[in-house]
N, C-alpha and C. Protein backbone atom coordinates (compact mmCIF):
# COMPACT_ATOMS: atom_id res chain seq x y z
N UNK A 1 0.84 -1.19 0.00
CA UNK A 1 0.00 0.00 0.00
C UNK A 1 0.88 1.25 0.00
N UNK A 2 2.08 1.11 0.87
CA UNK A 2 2.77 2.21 1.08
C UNK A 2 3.92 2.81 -0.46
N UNK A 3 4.00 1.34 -0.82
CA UNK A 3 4.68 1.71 -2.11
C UNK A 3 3.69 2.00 -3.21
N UNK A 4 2.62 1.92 -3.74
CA UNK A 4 1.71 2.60 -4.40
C UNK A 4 1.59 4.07 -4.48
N UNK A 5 1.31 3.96 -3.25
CA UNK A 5 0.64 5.30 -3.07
C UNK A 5 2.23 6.65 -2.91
N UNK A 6 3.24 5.98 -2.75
CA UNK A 6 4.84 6.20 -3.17
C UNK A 6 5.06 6.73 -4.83
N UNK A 7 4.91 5.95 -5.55
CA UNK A 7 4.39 5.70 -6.97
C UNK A 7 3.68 6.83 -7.28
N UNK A 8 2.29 6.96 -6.48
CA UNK A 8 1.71 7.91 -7.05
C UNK A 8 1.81 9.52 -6.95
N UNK A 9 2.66 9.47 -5.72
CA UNK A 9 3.49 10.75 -5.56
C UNK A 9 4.42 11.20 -6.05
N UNK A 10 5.14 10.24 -6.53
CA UNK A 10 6.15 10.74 -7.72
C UNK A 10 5.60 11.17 -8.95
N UNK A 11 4.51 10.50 -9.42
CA UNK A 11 3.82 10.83 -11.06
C UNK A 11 3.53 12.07 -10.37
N UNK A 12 2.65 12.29 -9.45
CA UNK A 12 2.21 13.59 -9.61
C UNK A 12 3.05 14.58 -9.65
N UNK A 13 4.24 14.24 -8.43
CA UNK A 13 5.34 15.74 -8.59
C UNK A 13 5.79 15.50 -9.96
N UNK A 14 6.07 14.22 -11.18
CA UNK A 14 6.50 14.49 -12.24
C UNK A 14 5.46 15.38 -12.93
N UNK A 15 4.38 14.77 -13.03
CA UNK A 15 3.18 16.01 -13.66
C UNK A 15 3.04 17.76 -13.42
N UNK A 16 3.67 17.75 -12.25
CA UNK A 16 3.41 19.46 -11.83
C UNK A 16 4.39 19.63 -12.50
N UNK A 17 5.87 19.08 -12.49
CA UNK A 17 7.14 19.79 -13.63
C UNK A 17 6.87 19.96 -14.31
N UNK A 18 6.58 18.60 -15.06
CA UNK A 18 5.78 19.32 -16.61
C UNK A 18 5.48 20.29 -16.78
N UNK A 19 3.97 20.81 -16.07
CA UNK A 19 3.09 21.70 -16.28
C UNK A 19 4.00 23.03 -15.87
N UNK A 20 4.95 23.10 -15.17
CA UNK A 20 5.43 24.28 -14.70
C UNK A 20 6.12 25.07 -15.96
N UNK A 21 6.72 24.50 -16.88
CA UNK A 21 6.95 25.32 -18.08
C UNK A 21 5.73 25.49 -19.20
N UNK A 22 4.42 25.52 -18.87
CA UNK A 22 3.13 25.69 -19.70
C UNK A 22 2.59 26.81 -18.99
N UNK A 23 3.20 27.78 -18.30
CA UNK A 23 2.28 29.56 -17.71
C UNK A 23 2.00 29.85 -19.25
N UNK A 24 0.39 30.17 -18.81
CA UNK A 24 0.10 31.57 -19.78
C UNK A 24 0.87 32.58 -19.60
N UNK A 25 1.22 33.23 -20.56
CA UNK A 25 1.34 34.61 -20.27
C UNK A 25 0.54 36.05 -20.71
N UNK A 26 -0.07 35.44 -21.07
CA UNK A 26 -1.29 36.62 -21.77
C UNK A 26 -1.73 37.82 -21.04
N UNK A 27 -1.69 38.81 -21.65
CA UNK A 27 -2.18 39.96 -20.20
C UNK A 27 -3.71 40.20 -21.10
N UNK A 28 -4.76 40.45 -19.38
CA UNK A 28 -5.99 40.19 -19.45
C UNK A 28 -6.39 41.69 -20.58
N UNK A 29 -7.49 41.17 -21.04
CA UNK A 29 -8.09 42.46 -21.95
C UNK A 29 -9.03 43.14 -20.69
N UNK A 30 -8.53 44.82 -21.13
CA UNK A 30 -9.05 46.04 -20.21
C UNK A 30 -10.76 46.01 -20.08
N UNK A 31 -11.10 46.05 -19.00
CA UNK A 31 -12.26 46.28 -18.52
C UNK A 31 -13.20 47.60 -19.58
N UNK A 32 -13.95 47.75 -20.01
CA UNK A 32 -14.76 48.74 -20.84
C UNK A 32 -16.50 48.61 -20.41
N UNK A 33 -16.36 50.12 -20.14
CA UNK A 33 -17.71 50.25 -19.01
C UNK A 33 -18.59 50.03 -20.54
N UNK A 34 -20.40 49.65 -20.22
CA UNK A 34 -21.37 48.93 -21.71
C UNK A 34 -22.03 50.57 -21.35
N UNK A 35 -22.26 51.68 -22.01
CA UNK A 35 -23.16 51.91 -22.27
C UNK A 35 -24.83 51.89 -21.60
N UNK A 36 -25.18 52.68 -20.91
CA UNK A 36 -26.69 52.53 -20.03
C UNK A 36 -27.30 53.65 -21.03
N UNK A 37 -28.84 52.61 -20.97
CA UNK A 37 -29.69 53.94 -21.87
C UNK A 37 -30.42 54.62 -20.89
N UNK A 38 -30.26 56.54 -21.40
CA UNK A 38 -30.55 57.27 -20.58
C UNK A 38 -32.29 57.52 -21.17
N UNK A 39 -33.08 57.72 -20.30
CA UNK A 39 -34.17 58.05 -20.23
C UNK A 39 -34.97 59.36 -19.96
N UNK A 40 -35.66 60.19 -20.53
CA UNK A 40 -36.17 61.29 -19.22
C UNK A 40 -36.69 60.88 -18.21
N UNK A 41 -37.28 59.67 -17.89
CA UNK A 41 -38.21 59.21 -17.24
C UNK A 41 -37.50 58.47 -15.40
N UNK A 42 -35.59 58.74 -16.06
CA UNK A 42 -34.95 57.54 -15.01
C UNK A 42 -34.67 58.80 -14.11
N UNK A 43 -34.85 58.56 -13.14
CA UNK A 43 -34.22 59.07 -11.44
C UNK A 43 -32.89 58.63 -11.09
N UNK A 44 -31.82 60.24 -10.77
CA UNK A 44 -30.78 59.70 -10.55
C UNK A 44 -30.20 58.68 -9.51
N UNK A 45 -31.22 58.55 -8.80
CA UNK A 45 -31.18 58.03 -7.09
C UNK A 45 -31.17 56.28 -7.00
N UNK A 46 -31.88 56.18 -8.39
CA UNK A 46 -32.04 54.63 -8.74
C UNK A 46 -31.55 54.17 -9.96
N UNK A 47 -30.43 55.03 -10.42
CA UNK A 47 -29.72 54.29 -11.62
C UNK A 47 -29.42 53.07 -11.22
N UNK A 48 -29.41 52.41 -12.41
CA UNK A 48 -28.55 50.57 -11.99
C UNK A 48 -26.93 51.28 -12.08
N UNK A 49 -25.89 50.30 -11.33
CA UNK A 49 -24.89 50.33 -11.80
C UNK A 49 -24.08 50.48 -13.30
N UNK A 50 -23.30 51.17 -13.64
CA UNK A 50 -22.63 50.96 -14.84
C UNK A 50 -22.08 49.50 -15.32
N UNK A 51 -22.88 48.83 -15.73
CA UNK A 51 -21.79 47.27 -16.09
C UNK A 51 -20.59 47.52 -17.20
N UNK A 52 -19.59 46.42 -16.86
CA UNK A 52 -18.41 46.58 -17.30
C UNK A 52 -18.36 45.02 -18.12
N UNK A 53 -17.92 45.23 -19.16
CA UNK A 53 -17.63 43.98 -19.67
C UNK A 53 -16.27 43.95 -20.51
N UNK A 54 -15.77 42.15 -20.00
CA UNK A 54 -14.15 41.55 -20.39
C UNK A 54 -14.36 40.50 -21.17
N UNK A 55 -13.20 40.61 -21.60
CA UNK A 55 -13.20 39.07 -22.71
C UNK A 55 -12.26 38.31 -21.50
N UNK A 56 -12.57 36.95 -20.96
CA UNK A 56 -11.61 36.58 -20.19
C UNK A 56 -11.31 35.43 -21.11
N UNK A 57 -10.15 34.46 -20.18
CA UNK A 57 -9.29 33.34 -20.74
C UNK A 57 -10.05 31.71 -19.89
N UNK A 58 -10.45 31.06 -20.40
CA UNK A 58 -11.53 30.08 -19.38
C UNK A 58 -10.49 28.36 -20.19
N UNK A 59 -9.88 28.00 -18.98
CA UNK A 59 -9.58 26.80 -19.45
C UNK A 59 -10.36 25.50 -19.31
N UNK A 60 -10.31 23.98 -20.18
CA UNK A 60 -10.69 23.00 -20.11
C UNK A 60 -9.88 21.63 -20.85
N UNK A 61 -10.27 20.68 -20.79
CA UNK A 61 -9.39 19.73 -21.04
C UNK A 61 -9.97 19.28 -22.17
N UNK A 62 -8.79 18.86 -23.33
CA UNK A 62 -9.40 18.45 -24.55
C UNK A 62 -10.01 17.43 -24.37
N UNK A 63 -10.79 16.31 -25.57
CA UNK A 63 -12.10 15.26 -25.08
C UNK A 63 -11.13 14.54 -24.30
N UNK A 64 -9.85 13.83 -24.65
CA UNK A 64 -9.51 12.46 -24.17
C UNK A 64 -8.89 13.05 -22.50
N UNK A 65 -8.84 14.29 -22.46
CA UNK A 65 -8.53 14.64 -20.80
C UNK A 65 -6.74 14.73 -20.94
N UNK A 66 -6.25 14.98 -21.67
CA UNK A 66 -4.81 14.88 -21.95
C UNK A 66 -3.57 16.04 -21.36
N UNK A 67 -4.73 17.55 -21.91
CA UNK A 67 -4.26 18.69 -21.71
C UNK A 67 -5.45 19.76 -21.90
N UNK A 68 -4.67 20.80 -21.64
CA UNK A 68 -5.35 22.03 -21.30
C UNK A 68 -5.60 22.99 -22.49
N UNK A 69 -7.14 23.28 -22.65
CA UNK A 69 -7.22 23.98 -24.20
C UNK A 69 -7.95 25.15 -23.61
N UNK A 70 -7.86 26.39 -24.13
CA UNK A 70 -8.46 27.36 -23.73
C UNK A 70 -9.84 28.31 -24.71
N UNK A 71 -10.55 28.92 -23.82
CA UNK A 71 -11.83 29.82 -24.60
C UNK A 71 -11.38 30.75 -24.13
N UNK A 72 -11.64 32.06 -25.37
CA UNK A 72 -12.33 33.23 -25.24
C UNK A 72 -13.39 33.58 -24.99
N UNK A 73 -14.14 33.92 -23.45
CA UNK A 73 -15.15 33.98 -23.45
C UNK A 73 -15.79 35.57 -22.95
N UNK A 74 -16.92 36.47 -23.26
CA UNK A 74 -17.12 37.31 -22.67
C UNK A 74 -18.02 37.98 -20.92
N UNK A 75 -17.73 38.20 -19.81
CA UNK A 75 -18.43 38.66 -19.15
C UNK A 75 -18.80 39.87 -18.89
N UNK A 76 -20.17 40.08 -18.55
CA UNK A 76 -20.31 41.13 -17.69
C UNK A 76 -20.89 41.44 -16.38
N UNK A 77 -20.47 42.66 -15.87
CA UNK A 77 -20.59 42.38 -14.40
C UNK A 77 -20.61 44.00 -14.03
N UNK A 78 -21.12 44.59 -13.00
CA UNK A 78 -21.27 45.65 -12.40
C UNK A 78 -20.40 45.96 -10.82
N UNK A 79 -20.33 44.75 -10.20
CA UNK A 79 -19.00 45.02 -9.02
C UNK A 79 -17.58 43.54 -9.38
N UNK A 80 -16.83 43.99 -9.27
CA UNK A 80 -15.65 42.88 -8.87
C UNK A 80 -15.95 41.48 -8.76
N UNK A 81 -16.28 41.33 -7.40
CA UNK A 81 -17.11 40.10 -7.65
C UNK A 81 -17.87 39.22 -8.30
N UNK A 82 -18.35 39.74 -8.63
CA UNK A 82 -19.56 38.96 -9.54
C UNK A 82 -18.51 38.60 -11.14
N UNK A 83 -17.33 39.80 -11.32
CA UNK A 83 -16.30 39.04 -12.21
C UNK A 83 -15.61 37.79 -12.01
N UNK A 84 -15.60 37.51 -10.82
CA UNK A 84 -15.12 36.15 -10.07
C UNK A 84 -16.37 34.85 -10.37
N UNK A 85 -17.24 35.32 -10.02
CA UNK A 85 -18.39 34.41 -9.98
C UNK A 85 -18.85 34.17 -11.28
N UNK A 86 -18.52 34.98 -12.02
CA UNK A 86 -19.45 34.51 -13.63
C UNK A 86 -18.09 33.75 -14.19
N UNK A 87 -16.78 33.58 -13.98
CA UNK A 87 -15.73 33.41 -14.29
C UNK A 87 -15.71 31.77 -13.84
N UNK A 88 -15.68 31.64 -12.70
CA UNK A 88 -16.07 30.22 -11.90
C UNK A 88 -17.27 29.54 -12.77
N UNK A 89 -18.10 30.10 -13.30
CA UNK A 89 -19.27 29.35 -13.54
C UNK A 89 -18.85 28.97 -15.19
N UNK A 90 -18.11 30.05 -15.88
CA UNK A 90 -17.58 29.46 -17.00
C UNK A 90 -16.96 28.31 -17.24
N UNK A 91 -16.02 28.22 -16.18
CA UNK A 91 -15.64 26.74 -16.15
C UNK A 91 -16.07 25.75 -16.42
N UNK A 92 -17.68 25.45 -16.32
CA UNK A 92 -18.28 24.66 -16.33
C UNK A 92 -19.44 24.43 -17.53
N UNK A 93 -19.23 25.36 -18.31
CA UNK A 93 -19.96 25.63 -19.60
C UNK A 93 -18.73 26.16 -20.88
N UNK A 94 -18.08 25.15 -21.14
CA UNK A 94 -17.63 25.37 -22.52
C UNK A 94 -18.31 26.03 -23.99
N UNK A 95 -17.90 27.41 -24.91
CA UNK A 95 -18.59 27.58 -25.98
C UNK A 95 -18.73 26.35 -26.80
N UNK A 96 -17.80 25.25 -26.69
CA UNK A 96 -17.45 24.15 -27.53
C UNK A 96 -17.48 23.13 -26.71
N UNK A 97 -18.82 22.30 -26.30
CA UNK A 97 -18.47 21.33 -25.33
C UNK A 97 -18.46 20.23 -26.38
N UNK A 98 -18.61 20.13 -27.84
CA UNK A 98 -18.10 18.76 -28.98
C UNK A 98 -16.44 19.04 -28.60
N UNK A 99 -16.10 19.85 -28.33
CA UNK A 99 -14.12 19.70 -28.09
C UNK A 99 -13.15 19.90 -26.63
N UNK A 100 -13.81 20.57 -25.86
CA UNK A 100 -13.55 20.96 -24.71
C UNK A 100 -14.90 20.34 -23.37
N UNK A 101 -13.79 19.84 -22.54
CA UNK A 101 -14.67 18.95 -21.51
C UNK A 101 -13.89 20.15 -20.28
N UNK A 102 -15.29 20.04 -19.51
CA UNK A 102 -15.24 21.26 -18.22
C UNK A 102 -15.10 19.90 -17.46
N UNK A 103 -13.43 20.86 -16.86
CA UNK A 103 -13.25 19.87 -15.47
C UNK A 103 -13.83 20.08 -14.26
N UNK A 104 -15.03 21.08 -14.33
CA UNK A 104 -15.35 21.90 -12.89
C UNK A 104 -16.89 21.67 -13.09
N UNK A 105 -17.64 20.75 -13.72
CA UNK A 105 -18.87 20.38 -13.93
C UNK A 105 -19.49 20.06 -12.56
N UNK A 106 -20.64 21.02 -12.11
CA UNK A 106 -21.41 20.91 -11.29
C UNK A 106 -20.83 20.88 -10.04
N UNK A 107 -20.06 22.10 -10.10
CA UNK A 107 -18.95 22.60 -9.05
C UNK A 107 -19.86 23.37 -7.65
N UNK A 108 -19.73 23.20 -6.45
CA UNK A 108 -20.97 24.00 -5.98
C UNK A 108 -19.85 24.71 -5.04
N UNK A 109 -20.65 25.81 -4.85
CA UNK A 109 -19.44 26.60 -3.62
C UNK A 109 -20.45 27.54 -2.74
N UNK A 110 -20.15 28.01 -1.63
CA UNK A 110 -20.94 28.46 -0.39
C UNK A 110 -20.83 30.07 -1.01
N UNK A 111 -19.60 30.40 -1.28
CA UNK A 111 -18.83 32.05 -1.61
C UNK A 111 -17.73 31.75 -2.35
N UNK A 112 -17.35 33.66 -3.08
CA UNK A 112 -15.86 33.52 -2.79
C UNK A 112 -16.15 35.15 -2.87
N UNK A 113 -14.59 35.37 -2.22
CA UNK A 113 -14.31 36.82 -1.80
C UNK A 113 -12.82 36.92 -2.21
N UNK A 114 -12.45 38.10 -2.05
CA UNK A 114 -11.31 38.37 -2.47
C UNK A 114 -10.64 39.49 -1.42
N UNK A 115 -9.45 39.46 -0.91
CA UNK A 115 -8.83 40.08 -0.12
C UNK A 115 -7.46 40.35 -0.37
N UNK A 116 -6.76 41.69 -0.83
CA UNK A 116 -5.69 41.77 -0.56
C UNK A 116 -4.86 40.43 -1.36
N UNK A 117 -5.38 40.06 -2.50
CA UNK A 117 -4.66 39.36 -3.74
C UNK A 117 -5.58 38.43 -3.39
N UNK A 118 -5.77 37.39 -2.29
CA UNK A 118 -6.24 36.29 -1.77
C UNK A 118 -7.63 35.72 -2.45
N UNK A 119 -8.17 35.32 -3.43
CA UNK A 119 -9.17 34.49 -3.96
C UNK A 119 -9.64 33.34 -3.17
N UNK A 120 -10.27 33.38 -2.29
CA UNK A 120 -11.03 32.59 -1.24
C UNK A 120 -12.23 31.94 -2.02
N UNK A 121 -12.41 30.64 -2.35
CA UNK A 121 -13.45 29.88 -2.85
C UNK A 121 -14.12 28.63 -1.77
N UNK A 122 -14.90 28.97 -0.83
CA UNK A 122 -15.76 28.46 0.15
C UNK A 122 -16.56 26.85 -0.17
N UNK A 123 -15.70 25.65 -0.78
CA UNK A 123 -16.67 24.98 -1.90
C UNK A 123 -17.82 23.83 -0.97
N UNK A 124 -18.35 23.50 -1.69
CA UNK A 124 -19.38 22.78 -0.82
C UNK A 124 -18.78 20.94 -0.28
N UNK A 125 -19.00 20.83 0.71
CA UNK A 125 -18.74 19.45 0.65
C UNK A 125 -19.02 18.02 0.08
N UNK A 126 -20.33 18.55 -0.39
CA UNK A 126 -20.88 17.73 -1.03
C UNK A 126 -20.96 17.40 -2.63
N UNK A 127 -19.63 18.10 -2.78
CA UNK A 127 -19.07 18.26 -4.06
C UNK A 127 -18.60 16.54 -4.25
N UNK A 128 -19.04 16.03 -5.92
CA UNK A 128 -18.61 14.58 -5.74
C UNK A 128 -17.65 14.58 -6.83
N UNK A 129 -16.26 14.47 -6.76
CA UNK A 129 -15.43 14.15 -8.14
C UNK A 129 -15.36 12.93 -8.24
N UNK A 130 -14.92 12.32 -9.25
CA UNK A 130 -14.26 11.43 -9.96
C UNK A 130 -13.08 11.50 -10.97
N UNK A 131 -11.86 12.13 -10.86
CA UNK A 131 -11.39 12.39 -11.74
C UNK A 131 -10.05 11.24 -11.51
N UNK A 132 -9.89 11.39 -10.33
CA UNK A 132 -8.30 10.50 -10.71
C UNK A 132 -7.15 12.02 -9.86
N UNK A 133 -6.09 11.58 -9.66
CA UNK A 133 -5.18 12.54 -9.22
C UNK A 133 -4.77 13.48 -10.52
N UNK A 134 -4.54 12.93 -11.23
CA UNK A 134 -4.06 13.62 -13.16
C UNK A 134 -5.39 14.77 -13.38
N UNK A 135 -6.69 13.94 -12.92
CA UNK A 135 -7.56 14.85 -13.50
C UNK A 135 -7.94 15.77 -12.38
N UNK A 136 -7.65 15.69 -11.16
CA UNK A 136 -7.69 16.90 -10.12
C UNK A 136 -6.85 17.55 -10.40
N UNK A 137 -5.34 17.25 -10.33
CA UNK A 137 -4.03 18.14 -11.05
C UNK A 137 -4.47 19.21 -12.02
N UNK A 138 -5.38 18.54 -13.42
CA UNK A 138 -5.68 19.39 -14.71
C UNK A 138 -6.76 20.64 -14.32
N UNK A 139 -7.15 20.13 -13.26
CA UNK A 139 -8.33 21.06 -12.78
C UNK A 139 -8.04 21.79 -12.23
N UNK A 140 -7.18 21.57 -11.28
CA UNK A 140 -6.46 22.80 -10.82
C UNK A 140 -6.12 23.86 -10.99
N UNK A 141 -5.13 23.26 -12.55
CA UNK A 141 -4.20 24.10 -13.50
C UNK A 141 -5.23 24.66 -14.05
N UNK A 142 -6.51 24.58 -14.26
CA UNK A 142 -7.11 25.10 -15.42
C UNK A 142 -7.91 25.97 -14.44
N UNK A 143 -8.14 25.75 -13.44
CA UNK A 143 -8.80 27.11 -12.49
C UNK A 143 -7.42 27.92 -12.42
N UNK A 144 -6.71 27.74 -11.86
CA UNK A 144 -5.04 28.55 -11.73
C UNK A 144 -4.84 29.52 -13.17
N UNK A 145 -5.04 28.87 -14.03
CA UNK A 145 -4.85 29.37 -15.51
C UNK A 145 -5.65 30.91 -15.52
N UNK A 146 -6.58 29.84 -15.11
CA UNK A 146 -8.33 31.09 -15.61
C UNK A 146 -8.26 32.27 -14.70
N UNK A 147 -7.93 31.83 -13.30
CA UNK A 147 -7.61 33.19 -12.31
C UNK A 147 -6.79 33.87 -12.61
N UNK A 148 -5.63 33.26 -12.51
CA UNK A 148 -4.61 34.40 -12.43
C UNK A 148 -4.22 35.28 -13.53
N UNK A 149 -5.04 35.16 -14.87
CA UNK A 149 -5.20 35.65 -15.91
C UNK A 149 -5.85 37.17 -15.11
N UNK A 150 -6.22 37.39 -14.15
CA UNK A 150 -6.44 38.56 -13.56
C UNK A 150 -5.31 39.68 -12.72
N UNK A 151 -4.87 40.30 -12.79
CA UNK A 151 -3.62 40.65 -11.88
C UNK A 151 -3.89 41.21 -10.87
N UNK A 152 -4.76 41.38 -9.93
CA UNK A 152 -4.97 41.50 -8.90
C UNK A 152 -5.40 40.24 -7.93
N UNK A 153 -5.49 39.02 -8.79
CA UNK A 153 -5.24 37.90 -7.96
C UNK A 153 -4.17 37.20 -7.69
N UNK A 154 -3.10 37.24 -6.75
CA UNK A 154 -1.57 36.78 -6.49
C UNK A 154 -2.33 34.80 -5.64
N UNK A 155 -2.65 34.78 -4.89
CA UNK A 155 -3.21 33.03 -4.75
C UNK A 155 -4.44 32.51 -4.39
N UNK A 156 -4.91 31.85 -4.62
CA UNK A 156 -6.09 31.10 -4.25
C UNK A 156 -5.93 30.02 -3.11
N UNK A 157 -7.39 30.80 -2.25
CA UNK A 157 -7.39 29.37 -1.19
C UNK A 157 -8.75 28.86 -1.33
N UNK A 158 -8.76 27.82 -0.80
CA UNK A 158 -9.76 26.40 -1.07
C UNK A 158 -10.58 26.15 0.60
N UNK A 159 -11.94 26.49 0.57
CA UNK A 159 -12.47 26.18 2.02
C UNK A 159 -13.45 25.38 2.00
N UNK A 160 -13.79 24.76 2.29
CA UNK A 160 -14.81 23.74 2.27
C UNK A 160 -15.83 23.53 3.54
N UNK A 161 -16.71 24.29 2.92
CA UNK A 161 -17.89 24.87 4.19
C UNK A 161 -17.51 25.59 5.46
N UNK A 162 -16.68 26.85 4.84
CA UNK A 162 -16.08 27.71 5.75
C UNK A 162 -15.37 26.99 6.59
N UNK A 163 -14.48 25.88 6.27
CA UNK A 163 -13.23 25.25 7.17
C UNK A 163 -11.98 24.82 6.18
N UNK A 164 -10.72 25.40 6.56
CA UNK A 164 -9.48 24.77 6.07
C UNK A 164 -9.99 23.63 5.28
N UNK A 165 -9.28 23.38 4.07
CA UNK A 165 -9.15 21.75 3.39
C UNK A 165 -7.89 21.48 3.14
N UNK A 166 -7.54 20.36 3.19
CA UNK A 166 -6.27 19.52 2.63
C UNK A 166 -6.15 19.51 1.33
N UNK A 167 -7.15 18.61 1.04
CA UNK A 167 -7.34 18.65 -0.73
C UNK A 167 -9.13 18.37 -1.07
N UNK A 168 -9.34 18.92 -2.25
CA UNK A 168 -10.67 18.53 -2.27
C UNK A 168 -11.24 17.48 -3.24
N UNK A 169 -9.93 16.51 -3.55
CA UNK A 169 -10.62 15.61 -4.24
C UNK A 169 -9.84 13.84 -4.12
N UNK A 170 -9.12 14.69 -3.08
CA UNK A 170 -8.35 13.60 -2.48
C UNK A 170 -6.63 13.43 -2.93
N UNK A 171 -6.72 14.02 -3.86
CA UNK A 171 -4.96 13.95 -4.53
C UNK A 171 -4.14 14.87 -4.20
N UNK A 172 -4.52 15.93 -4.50
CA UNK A 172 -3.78 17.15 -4.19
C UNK A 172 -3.76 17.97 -3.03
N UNK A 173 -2.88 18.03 -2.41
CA UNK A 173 -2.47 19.03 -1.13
C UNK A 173 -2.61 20.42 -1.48
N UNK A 174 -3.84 21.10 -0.76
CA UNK A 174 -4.75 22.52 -0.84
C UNK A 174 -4.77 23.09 0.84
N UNK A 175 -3.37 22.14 1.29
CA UNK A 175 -3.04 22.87 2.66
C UNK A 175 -2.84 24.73 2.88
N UNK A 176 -1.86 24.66 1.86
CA UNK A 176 -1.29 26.04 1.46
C UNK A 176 -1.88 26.82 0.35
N UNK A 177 -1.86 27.98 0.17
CA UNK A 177 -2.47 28.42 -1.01
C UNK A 177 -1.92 27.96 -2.58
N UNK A 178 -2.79 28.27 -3.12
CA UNK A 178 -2.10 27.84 -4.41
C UNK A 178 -1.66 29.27 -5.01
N UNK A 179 -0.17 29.75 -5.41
CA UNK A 179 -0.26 30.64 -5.91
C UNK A 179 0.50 30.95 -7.20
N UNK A 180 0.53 32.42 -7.77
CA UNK A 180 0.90 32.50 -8.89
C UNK A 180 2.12 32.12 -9.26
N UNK A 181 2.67 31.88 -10.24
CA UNK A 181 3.93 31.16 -10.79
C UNK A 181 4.65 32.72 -11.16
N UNK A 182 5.85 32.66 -10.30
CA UNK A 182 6.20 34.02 -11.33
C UNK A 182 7.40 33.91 -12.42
């Protein structure tokens, strides 16, 4: 048992090398406030917010699960947050799901907030994977990818019903934050 699971700690630290020479480097496209139609009829007291919309970078794994392929996708959003949250939910909706498989399918999470670089994602426990250590690894990388494509996010932490986690799918150590590669 002890040598297995030996085995499987080595593939994985071989797998993170790998992946460590594959950083994006792309810098994110600028935020551009949409346009609100003005009315005589609107009160300044109850304007909606100005929404802002980005083209972000949303990763997923090609069909056979091999590697990491990326979308251009667009959001919009009116505070910060909610750029986080529509971003997370992309994950899970490919423009191309005949070529790209979402490793974050039916992902559930309590929150997330952001502090002082820190990307806090609250996820539910009752979250059920099946992927394998390779395919938690890819998932990782492909949330890691998709965030830090933001520059005001420096690492991500992982909570699982507002308590510390180890790992959340059993393979990977989510003791420490996960953070940006520089």
């Amino acid at each position: 048992m002890k040598k297995s699971r030996v085995i499987w700690m080595a593939a994985l630290v071989m797998l993170l090398l790998a992946g460590c020479g594959q950083n994006a480097t792309e810098t994110p496209q600028p935020t551009t406030p949409v346009e609100q139609p003005s009315g005589s009829n609107t009160d300044p007291s109850t304007t909606e917010p100005t929404l802002k919309k980005q083209m972000v970078t949303v990763y997923y794994s090609d069909n056979n699960v091999m590697e990491l392929q990326k979308e251009e996708q667009e959001i919009t959003f009116a505070e910060d947050i909610e750029k986080y949250k529509k971003t997370l939910a992309l994950l899970e909706t490919p423009v191309k799901p005949d070529v790209h498989v979402p490793l974050w399918r039916d992902f559930k999470y309590h929150s997330i907030t952001i502090d002082k670089g820190t990307l806090t994602i609250d996820a539910d426990s009752k979250n059920k994977f099946n992927m394998g250590s390779s395919g938690e690894t890819m998932a990782l990388d492909a949330l890691k990818n998709t965030f830090f494509q933001f520059s005001e996010v420096k690492e991500i932490v992982f909570l699982e019903d507002g308590k510390k986690v180890e790992t959340l799918m059993g393979h990977v150590d989510l003791s420490e934050p996960l953070k940006r590669d520089n």
